[in-house]
Protein backbone atom coordinates (compact mmCIF):
# COMPACT_ATOMS: atom_id res chain seq x y z
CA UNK A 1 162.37 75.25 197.99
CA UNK A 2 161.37 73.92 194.80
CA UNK A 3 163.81 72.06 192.20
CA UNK A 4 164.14 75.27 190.33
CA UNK A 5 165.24 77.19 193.44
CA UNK A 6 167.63 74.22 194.37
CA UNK A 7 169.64 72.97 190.84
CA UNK A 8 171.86 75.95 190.38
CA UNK A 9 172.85 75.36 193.79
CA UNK A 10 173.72 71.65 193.04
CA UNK A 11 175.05 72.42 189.48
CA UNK A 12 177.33 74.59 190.88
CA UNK A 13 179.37 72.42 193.45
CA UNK A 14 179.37 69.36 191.35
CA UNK A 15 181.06 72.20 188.63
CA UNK A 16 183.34 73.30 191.89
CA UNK A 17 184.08 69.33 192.81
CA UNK A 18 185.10 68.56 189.21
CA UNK A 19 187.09 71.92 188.65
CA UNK A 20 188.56 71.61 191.96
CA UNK A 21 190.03 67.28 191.46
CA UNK A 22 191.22 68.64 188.06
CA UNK A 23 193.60 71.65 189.08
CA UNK A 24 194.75 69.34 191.39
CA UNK A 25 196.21 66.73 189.52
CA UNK A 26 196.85 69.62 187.17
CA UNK A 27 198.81 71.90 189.00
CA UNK A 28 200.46 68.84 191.22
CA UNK A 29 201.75 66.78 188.17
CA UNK A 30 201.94 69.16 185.48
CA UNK A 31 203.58 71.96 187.36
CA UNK A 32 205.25 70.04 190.12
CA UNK A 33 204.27 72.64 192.71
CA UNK A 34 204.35 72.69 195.95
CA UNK A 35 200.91 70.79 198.01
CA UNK A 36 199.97 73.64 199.37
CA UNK A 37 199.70 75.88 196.59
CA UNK A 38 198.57 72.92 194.57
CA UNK A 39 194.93 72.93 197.12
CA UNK A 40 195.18 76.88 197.07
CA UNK A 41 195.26 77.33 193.87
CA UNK A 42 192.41 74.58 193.16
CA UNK A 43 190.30 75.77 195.63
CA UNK A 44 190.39 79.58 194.10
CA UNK A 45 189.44 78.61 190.53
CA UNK A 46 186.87 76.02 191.97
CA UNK A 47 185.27 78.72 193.80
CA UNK A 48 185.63 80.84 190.50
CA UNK A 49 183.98 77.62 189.02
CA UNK A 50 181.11 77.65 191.23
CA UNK A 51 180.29 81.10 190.84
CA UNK A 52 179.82 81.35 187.35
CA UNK A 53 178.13 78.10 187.13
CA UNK A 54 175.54 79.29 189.94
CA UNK A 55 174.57 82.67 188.23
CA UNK A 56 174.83 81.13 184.52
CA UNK A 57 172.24 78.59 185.99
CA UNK A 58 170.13 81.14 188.17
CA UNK A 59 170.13 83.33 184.80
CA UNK A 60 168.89 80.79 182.56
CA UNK A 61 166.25 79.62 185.36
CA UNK A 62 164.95 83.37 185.57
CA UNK A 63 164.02 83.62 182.04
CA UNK A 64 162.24 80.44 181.52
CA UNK A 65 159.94 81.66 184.47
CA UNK A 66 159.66 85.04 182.35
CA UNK A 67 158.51 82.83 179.00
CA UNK A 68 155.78 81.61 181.15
């Protein structure tokens, strides 16, 4: 795998990480909900997160290999 194959794969879960500590403490001490919906709810939008920061990155990978 070359770096260009790998970095939208790494972008994305340090996006998910990120997304995923601040819902937490979001959702936690903001909304005072319950733990367990606290990581549930976290752990949906950081997967929402990582999706959209994968294919945003893949997208804008594939068309600097189509410039060259």
């Amino acid at each position: 795998m070359t770096n260009r194959n790998i970095f939208p794969i790494i972008y994305a879960v340090i996006s998910a990480v990120l997304t995923f500590i601040a819902m937490f403490f979001i959702l936690f001490n903001t909304f005072h909900m319950n733990l367990s919906f606290t990581i549930f709810g976290a752990a949906i939008i950081a997967v929402m997160f990582y999706i959209y920061s994968y294919f945003r990155e893949l997208s804008i990978n594939m068309a600097v290999m189509m410039q060259n």
